[in-house]
Protein backbone atom coordinates (compact mmCIF):
# COMPACT_ATOMS: atom_id res chain seq x y z
CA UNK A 1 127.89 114.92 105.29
CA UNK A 2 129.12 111.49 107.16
CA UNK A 3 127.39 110.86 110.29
CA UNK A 4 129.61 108.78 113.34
CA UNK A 5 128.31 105.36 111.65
CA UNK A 6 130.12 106.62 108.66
CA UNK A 7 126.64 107.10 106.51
CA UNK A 8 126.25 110.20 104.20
CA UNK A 9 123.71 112.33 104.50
CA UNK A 10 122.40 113.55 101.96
CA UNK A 11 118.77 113.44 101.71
CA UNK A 12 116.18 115.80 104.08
CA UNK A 13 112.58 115.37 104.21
CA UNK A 14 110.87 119.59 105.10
CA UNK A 15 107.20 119.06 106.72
CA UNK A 16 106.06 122.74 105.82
CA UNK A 17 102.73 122.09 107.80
CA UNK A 18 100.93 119.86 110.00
CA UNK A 19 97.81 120.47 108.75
CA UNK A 20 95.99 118.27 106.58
CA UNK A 21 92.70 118.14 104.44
CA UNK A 22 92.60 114.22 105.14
CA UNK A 23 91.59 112.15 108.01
CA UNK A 24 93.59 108.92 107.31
CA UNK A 25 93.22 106.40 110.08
CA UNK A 26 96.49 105.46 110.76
CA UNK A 27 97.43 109.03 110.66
CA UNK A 28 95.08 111.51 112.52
CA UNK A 29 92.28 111.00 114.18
CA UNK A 30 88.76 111.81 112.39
CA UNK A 31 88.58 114.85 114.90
CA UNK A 32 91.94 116.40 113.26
CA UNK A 33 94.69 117.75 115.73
CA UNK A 34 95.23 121.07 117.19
CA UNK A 35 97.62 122.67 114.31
CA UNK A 36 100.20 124.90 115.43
CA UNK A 37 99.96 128.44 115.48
CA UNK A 38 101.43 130.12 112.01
CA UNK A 39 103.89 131.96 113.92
CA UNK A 40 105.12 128.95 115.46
CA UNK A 41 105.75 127.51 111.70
CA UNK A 42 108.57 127.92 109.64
CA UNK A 43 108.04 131.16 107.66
CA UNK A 44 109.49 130.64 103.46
CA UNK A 45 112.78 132.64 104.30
CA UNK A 46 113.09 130.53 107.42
CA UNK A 47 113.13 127.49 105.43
CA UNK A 48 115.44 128.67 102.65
CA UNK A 49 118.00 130.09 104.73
CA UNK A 50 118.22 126.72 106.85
CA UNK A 51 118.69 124.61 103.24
CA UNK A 52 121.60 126.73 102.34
CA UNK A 53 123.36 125.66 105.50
CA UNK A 54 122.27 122.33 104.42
CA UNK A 55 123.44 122.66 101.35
CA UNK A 56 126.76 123.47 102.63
CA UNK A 57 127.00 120.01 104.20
CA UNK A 58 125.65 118.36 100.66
CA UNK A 59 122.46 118.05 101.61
CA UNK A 60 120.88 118.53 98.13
CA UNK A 61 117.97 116.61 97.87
CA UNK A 62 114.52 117.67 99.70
CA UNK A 63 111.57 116.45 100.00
CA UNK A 64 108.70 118.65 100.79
CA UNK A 65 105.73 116.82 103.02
CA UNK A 66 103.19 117.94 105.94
CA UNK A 67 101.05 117.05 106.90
CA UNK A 68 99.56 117.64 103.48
CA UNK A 69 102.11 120.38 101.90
CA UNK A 70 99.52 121.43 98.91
CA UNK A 71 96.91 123.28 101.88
CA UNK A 72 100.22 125.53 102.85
CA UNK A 73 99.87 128.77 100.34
CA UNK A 74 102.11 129.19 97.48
CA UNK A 75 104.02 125.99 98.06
CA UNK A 76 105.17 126.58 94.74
CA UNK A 77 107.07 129.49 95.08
CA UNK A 78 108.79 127.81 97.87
CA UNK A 79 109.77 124.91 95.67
CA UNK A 80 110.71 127.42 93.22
CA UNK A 81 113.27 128.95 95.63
CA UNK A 82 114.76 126.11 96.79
CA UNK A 83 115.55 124.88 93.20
CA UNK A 84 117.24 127.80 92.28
CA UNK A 85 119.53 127.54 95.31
CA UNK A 86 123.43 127.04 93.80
CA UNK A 87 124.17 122.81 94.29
CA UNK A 88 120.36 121.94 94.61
CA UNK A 89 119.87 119.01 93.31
CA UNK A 90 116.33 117.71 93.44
CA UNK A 91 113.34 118.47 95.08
CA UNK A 92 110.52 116.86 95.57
CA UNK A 93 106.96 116.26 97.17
CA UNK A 94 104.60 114.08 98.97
CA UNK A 95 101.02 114.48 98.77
CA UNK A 96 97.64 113.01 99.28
CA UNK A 97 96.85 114.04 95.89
CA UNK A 98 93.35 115.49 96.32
CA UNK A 99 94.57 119.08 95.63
CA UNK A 100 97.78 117.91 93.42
CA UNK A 101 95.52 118.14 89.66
CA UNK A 102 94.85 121.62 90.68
CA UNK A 103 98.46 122.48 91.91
CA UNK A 104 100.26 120.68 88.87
CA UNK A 105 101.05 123.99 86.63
CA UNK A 106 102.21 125.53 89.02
CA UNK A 107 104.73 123.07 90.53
CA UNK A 108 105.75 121.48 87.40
CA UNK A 109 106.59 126.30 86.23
CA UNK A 110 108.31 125.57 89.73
CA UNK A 111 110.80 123.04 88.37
CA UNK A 112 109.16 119.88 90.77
CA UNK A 113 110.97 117.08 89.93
CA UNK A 114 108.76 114.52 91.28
CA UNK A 115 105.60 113.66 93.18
CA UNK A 116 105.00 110.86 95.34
CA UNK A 117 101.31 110.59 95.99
CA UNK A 118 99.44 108.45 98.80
CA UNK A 119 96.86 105.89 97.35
CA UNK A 120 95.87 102.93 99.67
CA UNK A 121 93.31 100.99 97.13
CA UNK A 122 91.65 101.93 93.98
CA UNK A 123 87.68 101.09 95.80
CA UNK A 124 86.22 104.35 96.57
CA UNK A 125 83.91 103.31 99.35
CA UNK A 126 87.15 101.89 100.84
CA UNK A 127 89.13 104.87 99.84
CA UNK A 128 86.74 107.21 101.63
CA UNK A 129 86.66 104.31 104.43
CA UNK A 130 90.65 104.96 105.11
CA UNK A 131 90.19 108.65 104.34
CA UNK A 132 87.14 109.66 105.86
CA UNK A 133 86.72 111.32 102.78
CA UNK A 134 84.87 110.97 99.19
CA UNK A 135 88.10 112.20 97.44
CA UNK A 136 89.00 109.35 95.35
CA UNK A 137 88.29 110.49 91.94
CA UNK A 138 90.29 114.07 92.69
CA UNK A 139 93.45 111.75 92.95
CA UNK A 140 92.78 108.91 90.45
CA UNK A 141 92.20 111.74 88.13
CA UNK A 142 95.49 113.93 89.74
CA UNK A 143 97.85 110.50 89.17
CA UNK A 144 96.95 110.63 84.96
CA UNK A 145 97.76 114.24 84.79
CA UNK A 146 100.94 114.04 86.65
CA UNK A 147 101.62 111.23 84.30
CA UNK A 148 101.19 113.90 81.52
CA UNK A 149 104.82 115.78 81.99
CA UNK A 150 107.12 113.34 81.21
CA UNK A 151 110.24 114.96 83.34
CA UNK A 152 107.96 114.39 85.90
CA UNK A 153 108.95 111.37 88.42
CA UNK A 154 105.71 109.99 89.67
CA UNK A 155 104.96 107.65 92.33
CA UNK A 156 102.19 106.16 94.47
CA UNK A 157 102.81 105.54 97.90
CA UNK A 158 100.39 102.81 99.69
CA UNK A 159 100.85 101.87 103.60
CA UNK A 160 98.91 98.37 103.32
CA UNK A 161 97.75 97.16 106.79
CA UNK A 162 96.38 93.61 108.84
CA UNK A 163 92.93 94.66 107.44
CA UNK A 164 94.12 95.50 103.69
CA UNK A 165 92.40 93.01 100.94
CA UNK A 166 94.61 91.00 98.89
CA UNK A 167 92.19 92.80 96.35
CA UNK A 168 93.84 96.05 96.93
CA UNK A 169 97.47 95.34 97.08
CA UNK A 170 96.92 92.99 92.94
CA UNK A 171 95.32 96.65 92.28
CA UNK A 172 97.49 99.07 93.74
CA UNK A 173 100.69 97.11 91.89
CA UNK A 174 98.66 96.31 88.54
CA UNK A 175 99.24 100.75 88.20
CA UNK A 176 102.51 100.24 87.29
CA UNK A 177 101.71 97.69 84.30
CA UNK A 178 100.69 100.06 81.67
CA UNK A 179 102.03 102.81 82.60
CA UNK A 180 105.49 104.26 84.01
CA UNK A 181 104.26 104.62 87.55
CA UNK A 182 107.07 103.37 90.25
CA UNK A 183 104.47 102.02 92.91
CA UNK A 184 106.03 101.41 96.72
CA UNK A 185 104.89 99.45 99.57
CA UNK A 186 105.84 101.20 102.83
CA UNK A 187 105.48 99.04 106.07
CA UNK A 188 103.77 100.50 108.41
CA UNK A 189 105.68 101.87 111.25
CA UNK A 190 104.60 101.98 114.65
CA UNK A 191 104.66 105.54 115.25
CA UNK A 192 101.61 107.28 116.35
CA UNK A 193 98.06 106.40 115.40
CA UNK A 194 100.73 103.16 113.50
CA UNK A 195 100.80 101.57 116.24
CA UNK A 196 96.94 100.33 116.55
CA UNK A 197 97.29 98.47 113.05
CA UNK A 198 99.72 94.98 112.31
CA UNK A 199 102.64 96.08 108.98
CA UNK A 200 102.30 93.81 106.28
CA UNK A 201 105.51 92.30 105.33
CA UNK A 202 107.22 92.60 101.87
CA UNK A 203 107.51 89.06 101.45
CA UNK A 204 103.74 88.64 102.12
CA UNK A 205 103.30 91.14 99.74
CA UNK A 206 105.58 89.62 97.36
CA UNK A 207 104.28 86.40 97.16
CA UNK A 208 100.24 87.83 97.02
CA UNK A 209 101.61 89.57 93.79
CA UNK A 210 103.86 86.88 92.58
CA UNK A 211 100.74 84.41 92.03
CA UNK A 212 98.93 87.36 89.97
CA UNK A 213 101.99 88.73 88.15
CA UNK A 214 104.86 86.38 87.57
CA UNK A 215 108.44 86.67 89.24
CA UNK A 216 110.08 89.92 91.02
CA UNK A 217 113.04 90.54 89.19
CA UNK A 218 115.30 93.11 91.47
CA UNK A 219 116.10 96.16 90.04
CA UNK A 220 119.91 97.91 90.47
CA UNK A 221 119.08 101.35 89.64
CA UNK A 222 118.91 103.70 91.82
CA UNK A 223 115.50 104.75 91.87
CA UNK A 224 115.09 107.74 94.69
CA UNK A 225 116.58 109.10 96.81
CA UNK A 226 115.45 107.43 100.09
CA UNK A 227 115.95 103.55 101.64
CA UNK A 228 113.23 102.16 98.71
CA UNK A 229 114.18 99.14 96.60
CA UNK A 230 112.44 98.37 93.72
CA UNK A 231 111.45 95.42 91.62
CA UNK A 232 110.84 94.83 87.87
CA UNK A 233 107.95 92.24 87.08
CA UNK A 234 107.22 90.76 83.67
CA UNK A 235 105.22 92.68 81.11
CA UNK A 236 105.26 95.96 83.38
CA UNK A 237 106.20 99.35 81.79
CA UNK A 238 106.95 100.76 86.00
CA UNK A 239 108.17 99.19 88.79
CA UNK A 240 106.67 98.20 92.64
CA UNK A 241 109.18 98.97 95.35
CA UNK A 242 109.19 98.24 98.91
CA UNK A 243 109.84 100.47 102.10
CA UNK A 244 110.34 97.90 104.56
CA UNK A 245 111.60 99.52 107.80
CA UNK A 246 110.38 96.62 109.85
CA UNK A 247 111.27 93.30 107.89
CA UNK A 248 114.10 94.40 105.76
CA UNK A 249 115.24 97.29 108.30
CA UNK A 250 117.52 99.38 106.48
CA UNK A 251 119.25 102.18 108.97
CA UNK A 252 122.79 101.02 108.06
CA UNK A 253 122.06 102.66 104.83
CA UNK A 254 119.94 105.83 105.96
CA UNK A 255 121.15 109.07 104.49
CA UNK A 256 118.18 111.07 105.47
CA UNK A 257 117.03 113.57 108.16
CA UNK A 258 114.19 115.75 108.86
CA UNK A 259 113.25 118.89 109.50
CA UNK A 260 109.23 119.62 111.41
CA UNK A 261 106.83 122.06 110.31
CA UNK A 262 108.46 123.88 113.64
CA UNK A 263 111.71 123.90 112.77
CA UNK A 264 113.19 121.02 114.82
CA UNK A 265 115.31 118.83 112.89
CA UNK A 266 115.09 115.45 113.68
CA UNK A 267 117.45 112.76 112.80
CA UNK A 268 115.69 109.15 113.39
CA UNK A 269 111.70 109.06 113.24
CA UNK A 270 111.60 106.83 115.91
CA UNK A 271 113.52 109.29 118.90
CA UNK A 272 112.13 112.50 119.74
CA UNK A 273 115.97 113.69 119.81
CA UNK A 274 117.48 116.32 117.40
CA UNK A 275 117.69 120.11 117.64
CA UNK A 276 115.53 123.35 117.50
CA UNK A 277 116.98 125.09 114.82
CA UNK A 278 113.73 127.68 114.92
CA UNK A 279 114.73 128.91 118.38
CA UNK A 280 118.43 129.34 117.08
CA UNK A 281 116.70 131.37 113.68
CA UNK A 282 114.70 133.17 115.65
CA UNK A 283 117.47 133.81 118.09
CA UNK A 284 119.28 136.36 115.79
CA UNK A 285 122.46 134.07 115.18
CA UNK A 286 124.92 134.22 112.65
CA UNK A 287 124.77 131.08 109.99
CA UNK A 288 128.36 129.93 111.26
CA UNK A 289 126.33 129.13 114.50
CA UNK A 290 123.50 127.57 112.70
CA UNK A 291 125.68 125.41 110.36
CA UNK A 292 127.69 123.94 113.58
CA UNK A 293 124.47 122.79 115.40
CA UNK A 294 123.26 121.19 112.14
CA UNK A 295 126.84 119.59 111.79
CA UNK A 296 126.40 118.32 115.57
CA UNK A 297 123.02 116.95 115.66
CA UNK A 298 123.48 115.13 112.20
CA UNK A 299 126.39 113.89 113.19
CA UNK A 300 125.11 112.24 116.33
CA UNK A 301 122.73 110.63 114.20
CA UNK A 302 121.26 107.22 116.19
CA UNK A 303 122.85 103.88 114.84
CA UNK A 304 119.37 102.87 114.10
CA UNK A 305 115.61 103.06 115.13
CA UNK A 306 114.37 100.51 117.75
CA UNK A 307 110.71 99.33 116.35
CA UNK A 308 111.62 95.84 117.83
CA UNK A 309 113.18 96.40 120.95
CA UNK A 310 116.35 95.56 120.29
CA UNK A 311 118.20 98.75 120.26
CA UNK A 312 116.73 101.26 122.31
CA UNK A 313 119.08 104.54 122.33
CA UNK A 314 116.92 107.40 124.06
CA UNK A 315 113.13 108.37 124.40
CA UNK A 316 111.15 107.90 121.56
CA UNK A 317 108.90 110.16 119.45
CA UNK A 318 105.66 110.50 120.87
CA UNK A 319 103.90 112.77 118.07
CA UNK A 320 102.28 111.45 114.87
CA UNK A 321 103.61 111.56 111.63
CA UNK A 322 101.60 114.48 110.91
CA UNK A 323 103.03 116.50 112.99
CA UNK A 324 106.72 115.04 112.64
CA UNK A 325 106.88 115.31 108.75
CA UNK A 326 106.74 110.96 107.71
């Protein structure tokens, strides 16, 4: 679909919970939120019927996220589901990884196509530090099996921060030496608990890593399916990439949207504006009805997000990422 700044969409991110078994700090607090009632979550059927009025608009890639996806029961089947939906083309999912080694059968009989899992540095007491819990073995361990099915597109996603150790970031990239891990740097945004903690820029990043591993190289493939760009370095078998919302903002290009946990899709992370499509499922209409809203609200998509004040276009998002799907 082309949005009124002439971008396709193509790309939507489904939070099917905003529950979570972690307690990251620039997430959720170590108290945990108050998680929505089921019944106010998208059931399965909800969720399937609303990507086959996306897939009418060529929406045909998905990501699945949460919270933390893997503590919602038989995500699997879901994933199965959507992948057998006529034009689907991938789907994918985000995780914290601590349940993903004992979830991997199962996903990868669903037809996954890739996993993007969250790993801020390779210390454990730090790990657990970030966390707030001793779980860094369960994903270390996780990232080599996923690594194991070679159709398998595996990522690690790390949100490095004012306080992150040079240490961590030489660590997190040196992954993707030996192996075919694509490893990303996402800014941090300041959305939520995000905005107590200072992004570290992609070229600070860049040139911590270029003293340890030799010249970026920029790579042309199209790696993903989201706003990611992605750099080869020399003697590496995978590839670090950067999300970089703040210093290399990137909304000109966005061909995402997102859909909540609730059923609200959203079109920008940063505004809080978009459409209840639950209340319209739930309502009893026809898909006709359903697949106009969607067209509308995508549509209207905002120009861009306004984490430096210099575009403001309505009221911004006051929930967390856990509860908004990031």
């Amino acid at each position: 679909m082309i949005d009124r700044w002439n971008r396709t969409i193509d790309y939507i991110r489904i939070s099917v919970t905003d529950r979570c078994n972690l307690r990251c700090i620039y997430c959720m607090p170590q108290e945990g939120i108050e998680a929505r009632p089921h019944e106010e979550i998208l059931t399965y059927d909800e969720i399937i019927r609303l990507c086959r009025c996306f897939l009418k608009f060529g929406i045909n890639k998905i990501k699945i996220t949460g919270g933390e996806p893997l503590v919602r029961k038989d995500i699997a089947f879901l994933i199965g589901q959507l992948k057998a939906l006529e034009g689907m083309k991938e789907v994918t999912l985000t995780t914290n990884g601590m349940l993903l080694e004992q979830y991997l059968p199962d996903l990868i009989s669903s037809g996954l196509d890739g996993v993007n899992i969250s790993l801020d540095t390779l210390d454990p007491l730090k790990y657990q530090q970030i966390t707030k819990k001793d779980a860094f073995m369960e994903v270390y361990s996780a990232i080599g099996k996923a690594l194991n099915y070679e159709k398998l597109k595996v990522k690690i996603n790390c949100v490095p921060f004012s306080d992150t150790d040079q240490k961590d970031l030489i660590d997190i990239a040196g992954l993707a030496k030996n192996s075919r891990l694509v490893v990303r740097f996402i800014e941090m945004m300041p959305i939520g608990l995000g905005k107590s903690f200072t992004y570290y820029s992609e070229e600070a990043i860049i040139a911590i890593l270029e003293e340890v591993y030799g010249a970026f190289e920029p790579v042309n493939t199209v790696l993903g399916n989201g706003p990611a760009h992605y750099y080869s370095l020399p003697g590496f078998k995978g590839k670090v990439g950067f999300i970089s919302a703040l210093s290399h903002k990137f909304c000109n290009e966005c061909n995402r949207v997102r859909l909540t946990s609730e059923g609200y899709l959203k079109t920008c992370l940063h505004y809080e504006q978009g459409t209840d499509l639950k209340a319209i499922l739930r309502g009893d209409r026809e898909d006709s009805y359903l697949e106009q809203m969607i067209e509308k609200t995508i549509y209207e998509k905002p120009v861009s997000h306004n984490f430096k004040g210099d575009n403001p276009q309505g009221a911004y998002e006051l929930d967390g990422m856990s509860r908004i799907g990031g």
